[in-house]
Protein backbone atom coordinates (compact mmCIF):
# COMPACT_ATOMS: atom_id res chain seq x y z
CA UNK A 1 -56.40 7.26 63.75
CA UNK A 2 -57.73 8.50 66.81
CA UNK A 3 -59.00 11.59 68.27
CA UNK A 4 -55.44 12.64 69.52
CA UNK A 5 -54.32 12.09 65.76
CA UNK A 6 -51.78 14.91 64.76
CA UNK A 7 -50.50 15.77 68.34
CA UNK A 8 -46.74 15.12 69.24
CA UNK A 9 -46.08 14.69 72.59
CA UNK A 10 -41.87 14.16 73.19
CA UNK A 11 -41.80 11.80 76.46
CA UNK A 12 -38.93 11.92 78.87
CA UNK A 13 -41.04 9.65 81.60
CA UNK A 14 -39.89 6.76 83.02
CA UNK A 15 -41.21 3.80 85.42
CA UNK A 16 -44.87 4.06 85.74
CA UNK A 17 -47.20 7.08 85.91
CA UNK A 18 -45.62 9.05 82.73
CA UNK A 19 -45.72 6.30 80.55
CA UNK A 20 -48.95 5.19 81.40
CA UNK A 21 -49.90 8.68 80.96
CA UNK A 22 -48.11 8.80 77.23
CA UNK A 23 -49.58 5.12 76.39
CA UNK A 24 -52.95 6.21 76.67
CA UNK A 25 -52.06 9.45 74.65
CA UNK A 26 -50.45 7.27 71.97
CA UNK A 27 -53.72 5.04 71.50
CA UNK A 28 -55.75 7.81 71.13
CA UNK A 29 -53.55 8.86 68.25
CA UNK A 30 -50.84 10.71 69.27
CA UNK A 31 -47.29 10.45 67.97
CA UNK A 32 -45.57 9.77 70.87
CA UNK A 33 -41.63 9.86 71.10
CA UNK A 34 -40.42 8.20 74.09
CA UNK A 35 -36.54 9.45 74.93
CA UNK A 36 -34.62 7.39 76.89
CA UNK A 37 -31.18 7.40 78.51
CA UNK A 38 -28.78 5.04 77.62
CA UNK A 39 -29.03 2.54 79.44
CA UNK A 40 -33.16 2.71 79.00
CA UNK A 41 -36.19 2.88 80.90
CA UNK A 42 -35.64 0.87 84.58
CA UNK A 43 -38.92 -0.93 84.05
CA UNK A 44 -37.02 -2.94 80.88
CA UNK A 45 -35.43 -4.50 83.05
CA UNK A 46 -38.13 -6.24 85.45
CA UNK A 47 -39.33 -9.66 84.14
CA UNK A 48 -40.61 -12.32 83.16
CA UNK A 49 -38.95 -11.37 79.18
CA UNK A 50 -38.16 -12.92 76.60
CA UNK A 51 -35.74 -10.68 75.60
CA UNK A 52 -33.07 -8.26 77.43
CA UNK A 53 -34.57 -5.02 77.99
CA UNK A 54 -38.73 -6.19 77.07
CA UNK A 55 -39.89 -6.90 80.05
CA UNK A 56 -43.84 -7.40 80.56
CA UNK A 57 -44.07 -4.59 82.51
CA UNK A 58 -42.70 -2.49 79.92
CA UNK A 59 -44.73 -3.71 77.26
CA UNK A 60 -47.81 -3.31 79.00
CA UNK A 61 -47.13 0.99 79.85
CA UNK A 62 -45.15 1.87 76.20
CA UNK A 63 -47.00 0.51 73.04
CA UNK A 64 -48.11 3.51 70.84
CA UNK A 65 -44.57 4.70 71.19
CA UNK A 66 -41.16 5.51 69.20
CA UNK A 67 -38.39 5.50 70.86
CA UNK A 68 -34.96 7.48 70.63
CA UNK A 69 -32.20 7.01 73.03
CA UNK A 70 -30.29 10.48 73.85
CA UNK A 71 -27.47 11.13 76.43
CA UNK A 72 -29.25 14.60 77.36
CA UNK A 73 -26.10 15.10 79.85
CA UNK A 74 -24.27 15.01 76.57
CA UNK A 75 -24.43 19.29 74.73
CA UNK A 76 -24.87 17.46 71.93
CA UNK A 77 -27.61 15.21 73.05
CA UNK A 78 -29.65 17.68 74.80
CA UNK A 79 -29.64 20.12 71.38
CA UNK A 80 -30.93 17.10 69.71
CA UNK A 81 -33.91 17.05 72.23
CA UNK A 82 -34.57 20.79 71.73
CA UNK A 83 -35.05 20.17 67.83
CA UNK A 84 -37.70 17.65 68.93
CA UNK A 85 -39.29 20.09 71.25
CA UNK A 86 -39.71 22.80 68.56
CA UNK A 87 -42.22 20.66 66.46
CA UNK A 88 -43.57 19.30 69.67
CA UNK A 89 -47.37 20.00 71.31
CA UNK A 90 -46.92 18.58 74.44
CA UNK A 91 -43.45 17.55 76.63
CA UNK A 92 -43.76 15.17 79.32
CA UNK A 93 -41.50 14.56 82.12
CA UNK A 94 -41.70 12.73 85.65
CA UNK A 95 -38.35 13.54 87.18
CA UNK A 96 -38.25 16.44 90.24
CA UNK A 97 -38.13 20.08 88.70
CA UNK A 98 -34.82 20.39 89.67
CA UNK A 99 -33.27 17.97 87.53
CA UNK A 100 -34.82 19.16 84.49
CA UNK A 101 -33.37 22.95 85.19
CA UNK A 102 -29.42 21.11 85.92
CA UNK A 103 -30.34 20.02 82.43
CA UNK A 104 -30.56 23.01 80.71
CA UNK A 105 -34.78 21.64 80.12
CA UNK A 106 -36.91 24.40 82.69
CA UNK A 107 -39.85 25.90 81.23
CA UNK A 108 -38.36 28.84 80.37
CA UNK A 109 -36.29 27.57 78.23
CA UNK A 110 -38.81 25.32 76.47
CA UNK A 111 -40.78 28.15 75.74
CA UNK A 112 -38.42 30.57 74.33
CA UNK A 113 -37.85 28.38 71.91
CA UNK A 114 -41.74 26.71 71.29
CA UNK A 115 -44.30 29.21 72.80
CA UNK A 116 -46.78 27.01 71.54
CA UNK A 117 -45.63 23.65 73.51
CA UNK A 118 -47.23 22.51 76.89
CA UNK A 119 -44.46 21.50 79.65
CA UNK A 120 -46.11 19.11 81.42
CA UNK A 121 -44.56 18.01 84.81
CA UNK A 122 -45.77 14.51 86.83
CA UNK A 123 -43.98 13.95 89.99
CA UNK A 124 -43.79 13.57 93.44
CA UNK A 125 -45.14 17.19 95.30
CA UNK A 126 -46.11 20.35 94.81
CA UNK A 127 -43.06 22.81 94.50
CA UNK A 128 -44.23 25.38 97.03
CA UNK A 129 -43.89 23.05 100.18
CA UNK A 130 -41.23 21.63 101.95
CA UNK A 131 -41.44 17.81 100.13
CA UNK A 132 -40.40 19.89 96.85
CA UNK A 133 -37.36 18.38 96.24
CA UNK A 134 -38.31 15.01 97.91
CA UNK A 135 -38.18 11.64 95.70
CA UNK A 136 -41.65 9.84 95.19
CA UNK A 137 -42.68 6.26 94.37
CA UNK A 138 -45.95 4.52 94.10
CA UNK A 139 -45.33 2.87 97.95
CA UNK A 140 -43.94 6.14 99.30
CA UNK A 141 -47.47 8.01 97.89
CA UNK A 142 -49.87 5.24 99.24
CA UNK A 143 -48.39 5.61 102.78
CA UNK A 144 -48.72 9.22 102.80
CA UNK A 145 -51.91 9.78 101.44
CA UNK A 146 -53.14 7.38 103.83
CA UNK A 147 -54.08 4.13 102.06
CA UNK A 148 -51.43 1.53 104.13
CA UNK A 149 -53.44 2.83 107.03
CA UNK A 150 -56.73 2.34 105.86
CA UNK A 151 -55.72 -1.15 104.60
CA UNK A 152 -55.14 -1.40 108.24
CA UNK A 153 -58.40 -0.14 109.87
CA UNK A 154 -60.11 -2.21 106.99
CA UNK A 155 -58.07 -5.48 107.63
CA UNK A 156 -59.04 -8.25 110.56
CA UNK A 157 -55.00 -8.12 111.89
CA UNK A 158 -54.64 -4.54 111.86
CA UNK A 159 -51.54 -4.14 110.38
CA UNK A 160 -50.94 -1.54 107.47
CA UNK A 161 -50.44 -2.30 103.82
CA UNK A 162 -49.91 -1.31 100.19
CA UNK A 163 -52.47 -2.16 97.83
CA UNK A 164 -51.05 -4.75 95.56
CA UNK A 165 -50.73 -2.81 92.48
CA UNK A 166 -49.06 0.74 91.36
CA UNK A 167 -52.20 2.65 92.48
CA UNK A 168 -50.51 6.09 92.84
CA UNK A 169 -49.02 5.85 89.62
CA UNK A 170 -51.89 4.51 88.03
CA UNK A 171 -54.38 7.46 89.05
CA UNK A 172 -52.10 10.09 88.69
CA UNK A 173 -51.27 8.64 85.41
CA UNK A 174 -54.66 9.07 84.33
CA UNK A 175 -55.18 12.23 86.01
CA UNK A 176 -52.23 13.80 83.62
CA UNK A 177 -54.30 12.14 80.77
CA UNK A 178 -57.34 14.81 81.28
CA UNK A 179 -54.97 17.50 82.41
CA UNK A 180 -52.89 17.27 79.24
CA UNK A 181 -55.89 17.02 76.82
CA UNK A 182 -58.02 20.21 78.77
CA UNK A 183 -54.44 22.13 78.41
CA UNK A 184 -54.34 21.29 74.23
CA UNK A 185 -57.94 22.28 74.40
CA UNK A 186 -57.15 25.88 76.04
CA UNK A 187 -53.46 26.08 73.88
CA UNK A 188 -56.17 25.55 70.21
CA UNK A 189 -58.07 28.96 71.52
CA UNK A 190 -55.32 30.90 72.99
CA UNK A 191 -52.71 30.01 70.48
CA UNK A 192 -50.23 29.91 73.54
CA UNK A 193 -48.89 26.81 75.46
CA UNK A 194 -48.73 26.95 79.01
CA UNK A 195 -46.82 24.80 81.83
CA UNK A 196 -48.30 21.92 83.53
CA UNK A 197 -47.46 20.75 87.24
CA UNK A 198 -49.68 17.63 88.22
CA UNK A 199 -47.92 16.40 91.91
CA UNK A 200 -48.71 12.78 92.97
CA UNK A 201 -49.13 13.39 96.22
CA UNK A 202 -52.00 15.72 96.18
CA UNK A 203 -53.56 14.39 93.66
CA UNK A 204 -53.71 10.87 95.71
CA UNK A 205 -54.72 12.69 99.07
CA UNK A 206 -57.59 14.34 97.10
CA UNK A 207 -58.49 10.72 95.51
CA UNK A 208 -58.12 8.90 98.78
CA UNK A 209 -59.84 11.70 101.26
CA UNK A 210 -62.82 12.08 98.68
CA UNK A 211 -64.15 9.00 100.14
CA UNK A 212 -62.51 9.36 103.88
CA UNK A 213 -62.78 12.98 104.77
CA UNK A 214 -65.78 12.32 106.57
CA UNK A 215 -66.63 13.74 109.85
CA UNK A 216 -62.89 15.71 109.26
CA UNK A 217 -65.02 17.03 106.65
CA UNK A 218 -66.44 19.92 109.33
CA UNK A 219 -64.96 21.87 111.79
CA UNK A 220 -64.90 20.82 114.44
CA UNK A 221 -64.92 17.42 113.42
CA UNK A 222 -67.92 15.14 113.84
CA UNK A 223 -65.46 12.24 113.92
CA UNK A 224 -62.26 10.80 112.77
CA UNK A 225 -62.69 10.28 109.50
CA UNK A 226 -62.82 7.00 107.13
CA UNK A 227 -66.13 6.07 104.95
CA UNK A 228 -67.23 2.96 107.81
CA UNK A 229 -68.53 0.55 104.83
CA UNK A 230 -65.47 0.72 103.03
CA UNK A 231 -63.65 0.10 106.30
CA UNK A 232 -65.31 -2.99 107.85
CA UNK A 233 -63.05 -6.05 108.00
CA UNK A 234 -66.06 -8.07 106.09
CA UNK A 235 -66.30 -5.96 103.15
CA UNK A 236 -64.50 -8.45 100.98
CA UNK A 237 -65.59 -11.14 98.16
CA UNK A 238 -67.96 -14.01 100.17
CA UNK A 239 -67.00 -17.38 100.54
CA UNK A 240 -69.77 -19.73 98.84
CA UNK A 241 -70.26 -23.37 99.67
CA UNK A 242 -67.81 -24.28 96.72
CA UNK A 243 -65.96 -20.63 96.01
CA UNK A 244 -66.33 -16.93 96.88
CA UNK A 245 -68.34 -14.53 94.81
CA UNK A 246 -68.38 -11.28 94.83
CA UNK A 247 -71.90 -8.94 96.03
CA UNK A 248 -72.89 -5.66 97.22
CA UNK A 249 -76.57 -5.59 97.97
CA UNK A 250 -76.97 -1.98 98.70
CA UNK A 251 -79.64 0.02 98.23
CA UNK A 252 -83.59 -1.12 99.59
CA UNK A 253 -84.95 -2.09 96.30
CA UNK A 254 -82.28 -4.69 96.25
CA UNK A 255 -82.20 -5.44 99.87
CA UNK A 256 -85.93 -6.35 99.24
CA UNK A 257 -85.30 -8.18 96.29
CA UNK A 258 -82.35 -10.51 97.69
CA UNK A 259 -84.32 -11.31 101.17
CA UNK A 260 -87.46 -12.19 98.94
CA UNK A 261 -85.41 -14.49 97.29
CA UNK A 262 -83.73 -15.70 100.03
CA UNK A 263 -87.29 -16.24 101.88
CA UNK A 264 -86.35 -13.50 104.42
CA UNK A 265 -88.63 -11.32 103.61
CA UNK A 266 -89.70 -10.25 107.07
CA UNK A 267 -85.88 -10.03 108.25
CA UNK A 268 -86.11 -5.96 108.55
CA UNK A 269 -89.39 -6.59 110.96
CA UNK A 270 -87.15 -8.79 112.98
CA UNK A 271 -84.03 -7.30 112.76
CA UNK A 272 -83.93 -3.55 112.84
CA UNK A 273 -80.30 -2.88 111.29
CA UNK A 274 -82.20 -3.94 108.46
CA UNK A 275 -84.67 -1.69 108.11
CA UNK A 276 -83.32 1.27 105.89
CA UNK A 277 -80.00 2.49 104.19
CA UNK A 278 -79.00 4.61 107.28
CA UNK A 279 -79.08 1.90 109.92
CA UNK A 280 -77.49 -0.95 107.45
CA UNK A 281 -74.77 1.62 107.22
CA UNK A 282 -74.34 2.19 110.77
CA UNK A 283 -74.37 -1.57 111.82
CA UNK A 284 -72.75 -2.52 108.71
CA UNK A 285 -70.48 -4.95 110.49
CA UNK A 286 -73.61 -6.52 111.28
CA UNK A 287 -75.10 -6.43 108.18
CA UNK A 288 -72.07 -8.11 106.30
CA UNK A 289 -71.47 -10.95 108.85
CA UNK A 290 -74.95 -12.13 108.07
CA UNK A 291 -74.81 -11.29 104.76
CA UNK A 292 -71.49 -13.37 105.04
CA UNK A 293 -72.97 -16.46 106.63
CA UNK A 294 -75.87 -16.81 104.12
CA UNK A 295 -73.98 -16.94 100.81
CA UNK A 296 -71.99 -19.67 102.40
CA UNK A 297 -75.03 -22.12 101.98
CA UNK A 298 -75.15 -22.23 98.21
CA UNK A 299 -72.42 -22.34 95.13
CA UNK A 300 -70.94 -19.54 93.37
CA UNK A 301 -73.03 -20.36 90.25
CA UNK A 302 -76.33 -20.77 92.20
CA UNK A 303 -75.32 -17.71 93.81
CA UNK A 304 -74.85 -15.59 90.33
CA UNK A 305 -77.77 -16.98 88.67
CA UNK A 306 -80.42 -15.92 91.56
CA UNK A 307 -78.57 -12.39 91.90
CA UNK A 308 -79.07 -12.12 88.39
CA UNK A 309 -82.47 -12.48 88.31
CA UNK A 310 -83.30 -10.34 91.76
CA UNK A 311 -81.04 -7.54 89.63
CA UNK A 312 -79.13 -8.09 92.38
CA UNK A 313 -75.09 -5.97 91.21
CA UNK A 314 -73.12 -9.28 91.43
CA UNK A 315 -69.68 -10.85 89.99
CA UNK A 316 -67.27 -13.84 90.20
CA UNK A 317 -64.25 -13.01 91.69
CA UNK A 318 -61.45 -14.06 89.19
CA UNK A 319 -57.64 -14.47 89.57
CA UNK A 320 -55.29 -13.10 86.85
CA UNK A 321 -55.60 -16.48 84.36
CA UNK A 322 -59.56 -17.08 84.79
CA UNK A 323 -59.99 -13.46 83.82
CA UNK A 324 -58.84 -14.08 80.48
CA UNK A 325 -61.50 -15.89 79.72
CA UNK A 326 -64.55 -13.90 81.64
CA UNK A 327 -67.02 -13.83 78.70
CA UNK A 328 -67.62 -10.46 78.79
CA UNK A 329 -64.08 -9.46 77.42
CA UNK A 330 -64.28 -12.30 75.28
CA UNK A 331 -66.86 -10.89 74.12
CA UNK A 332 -65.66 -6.91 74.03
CA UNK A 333 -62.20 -8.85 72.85
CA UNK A 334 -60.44 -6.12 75.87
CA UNK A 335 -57.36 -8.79 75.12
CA UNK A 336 -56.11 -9.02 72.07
CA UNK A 337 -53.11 -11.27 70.61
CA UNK A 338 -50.93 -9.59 68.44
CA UNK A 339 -47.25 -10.37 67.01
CA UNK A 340 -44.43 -8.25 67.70
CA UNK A 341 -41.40 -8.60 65.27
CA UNK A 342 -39.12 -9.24 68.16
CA UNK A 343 -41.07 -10.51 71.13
CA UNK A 344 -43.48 -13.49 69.28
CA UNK A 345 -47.23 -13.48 70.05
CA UNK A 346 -48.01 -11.40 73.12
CA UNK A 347 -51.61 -10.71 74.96
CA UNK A 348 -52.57 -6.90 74.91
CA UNK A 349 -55.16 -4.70 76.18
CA UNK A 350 -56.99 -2.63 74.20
CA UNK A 351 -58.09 1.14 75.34
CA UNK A 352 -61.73 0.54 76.72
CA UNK A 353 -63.01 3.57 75.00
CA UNK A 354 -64.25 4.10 71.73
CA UNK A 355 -65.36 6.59 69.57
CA UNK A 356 -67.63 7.02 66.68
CA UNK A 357 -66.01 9.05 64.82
CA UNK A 358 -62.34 8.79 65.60
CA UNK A 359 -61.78 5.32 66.42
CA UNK A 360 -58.63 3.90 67.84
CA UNK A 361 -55.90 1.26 66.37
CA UNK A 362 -53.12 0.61 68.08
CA UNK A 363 -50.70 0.52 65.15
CA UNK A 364 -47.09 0.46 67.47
CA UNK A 365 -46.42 -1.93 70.15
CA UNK A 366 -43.70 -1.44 72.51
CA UNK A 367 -40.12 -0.39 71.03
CA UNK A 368 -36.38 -1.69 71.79
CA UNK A 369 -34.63 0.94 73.12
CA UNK A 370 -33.44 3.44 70.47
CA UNK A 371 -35.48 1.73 67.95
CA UNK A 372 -36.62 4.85 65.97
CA UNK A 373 -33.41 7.30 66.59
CA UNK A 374 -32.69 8.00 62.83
CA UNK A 375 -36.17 8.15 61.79
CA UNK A 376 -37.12 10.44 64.28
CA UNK A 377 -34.04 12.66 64.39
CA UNK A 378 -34.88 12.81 60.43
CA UNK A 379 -38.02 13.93 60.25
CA UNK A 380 -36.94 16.61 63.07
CA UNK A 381 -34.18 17.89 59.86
CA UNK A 382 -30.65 15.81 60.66
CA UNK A 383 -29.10 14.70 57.73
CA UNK A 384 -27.22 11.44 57.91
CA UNK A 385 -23.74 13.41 58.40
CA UNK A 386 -25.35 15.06 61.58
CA UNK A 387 -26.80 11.75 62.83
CA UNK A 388 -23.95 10.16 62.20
CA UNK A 389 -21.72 12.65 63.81
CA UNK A 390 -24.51 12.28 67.10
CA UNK A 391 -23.33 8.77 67.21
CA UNK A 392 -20.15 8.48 67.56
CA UNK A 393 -20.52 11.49 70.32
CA UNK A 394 -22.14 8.73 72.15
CA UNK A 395 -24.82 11.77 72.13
CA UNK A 396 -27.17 9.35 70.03
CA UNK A 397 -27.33 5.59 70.96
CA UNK A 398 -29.01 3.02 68.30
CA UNK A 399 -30.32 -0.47 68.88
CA UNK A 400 -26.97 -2.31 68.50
CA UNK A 401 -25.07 -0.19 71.01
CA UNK A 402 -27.46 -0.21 73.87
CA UNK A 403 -26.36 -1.79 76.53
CA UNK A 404 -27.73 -5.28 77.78
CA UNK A 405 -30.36 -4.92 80.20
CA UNK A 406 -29.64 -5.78 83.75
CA UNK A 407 -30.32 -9.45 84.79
CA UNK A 408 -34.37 -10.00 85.60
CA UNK A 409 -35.27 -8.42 89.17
């Protein structure tokens, strides 16, 4: 099922941004392989769990999946991953460059041996400048493409932060998503794979500076950059009389609309920061605070009901439990209970596209470690003597002799 159906993809990623990446290519249909090293992929290990080594984090980035383990510093390990590659459309990896070459697993030796196969690389920077070699994480990327200090020139204390999820990961993650699929798009004309490089750290300074290039967007510069609405310290959800809710009146049809229903019509005639989109923009501090200081006279629910009506773009802000049960993706069922043989009932997330033709069912849910090795290593032409032989060369590791996962972190 799915529009991916019939594309293999062999993952080697790890954390975050490759196996989001691979999840997404695995609900749309693709067979995904996930290899992992012995002792598994790191995120296994962070909790809660009810098991060693299924940790929610994992099962939330690696449904859609198989998974082998292979000791690809093993000979005998690493020839087991080239048989994989040579059936393989896509390979994904999200280690630096350089470790894939110590392992014998550059392009060039990919495509000697599948000319047909697209080498896809997600990691930290672009190989032609000095961070080439340079390890990357989600925190590292949000620093340096400038987020931590926008969180401090939008935040009332001034001090810079990370936004409180994987961000970096998460957009380049998706980015790889559309850069894989456009490449299997090119290799079905050409007939010829190609190789891939998608860095996080330009990708997130183009994502981040596509809003706050601004006045750096000329030269010379009109200003120092930084989109002022998304900056100001009151751009944030609006404390009600009994909650907060969550409102962006923003263009003059709804500006209109809200002080009609407000009875402040005549507010722009008084007030002129009021009067158009260019000067609520440029006294937007202004704008907000009293923005701010009317919602506070009514109730969240009074608030959403008159916003409704004006057509006014409104929401309730929800914490992680209460957005379970938002009635929209009750309605959409976006979560979905399902029972996985060794984990028990577990809430899941289905993709939020669909397609007419191709629907999508997601038919795996997140493997043990190793949990497919013979199967796999089958259909890639091993006969049980040569699996069996991978074993005990510790080259091939199977469910029972993976190691326990580390203690919850």
């Amino acid at each position: 099922m799915g529009p991916l159906q019939g594309v293999r993809v062999v993952d080697m990623t790890t954390v975050l941004m490759g196996p989001m990446a691979t999840q997404m290519l695995g609900d749309m249909g693709a067979d995904v392989i996930k290899v992992e090293a012995p002792e598994g992929d790191l995120v296994r290990q962070i909790g809660p769990m009810r098991s060693p080594g299924m940790g929610a984090l994992f099962l939330n980035a690696n449904r859609s999946k198989r998974s082998i383990c292979l000791d690809l510093k093993n000979a005998a390990g690493r020839e087991a991953l080239l048989e994989l590659a040579k059936t393989a459309d896509v390979l994904v990896y999200n280690i630096r460059p350089q470790a894939m070459a110590r392992l014998g697993l550059d392009y060039e030796t990919l495509r000697s041996i599948n000319s047909r196969l697209i080498y896809a690389g997600v990691y930290g920077f672009g190989q032609d400048g000095p961070y080439a070699a340079k390890p990357a994480y989600d925190d590292l990327i949000q620093g340096g493409a400038g987020l931590a200090a926008l969180m401090a020139r939008a935040g009332e204390d001034g001090r810079p932060r990370y936004v409180p999820t994987a961000i970096a990961d998460r957009v380049v993650g998706l980015a790889a998503v559309g850069v894989i699929c456009a490449t299997l798009v090119n290799r079905d004309r050409t007939g010829v794979g190609q190789r891939i490089d998608l860095p996080m750290f330009e990708t997130m300074v183009g994502f981040v500076m596509a809003d706050h290039l601004g006045g750096l967007s000329f030269d010379p510069p009109l200003d120092s950059g930084g989109y002022a609405r998304q900056l100001s310290a009151q751009r944030k959800p609006y404390r009600t009389r009994d909650g907060y809710v969550c409102a962006l009146v923003y263009n003059d049809k709804q500006w209109a609309s809200f002080l009609e229903a407000v009875g402040e019509a005549d507010l722009p005639e008084r007030d002129p920061a009021f009067r158009s989109f260019a000067s609520r923009h440029a006294n937007i501090d202004h704008v907000y605070t009293w923005l701010g200081a009317i919602l506070e006279t009514r109730t969240t629910a009074e608030w959403l009901e008159l916003m409704d009506k004006a057509d006014i773009p409104s929401m309730p802000m929800h914490d992680m439990e209460d957005l379970l049960e938002d009635p929209h993706l009750v309605a959409t069922d976006f979560f979905q209970k399902v029972k996985h043989p060794s984990e028990g009932e577990l809430r899941t997330m289905r993709l939020p596209a669909r397609w007419s033709g191709t629907p999508t069912v997601t038919e795996r849910l997140a493997p043990r470690c190793g949990a497919d090795g013979k199967n796999i290593l089958t259909e890639a032409g091993f006969d049980a003597e040569a699996i069996e032989l991978l074993r005990q060369a510790r080259a091939l590791i199977l469910p029972d002799e993976v190691a326990e996962a580390s203690p919850r972190i």
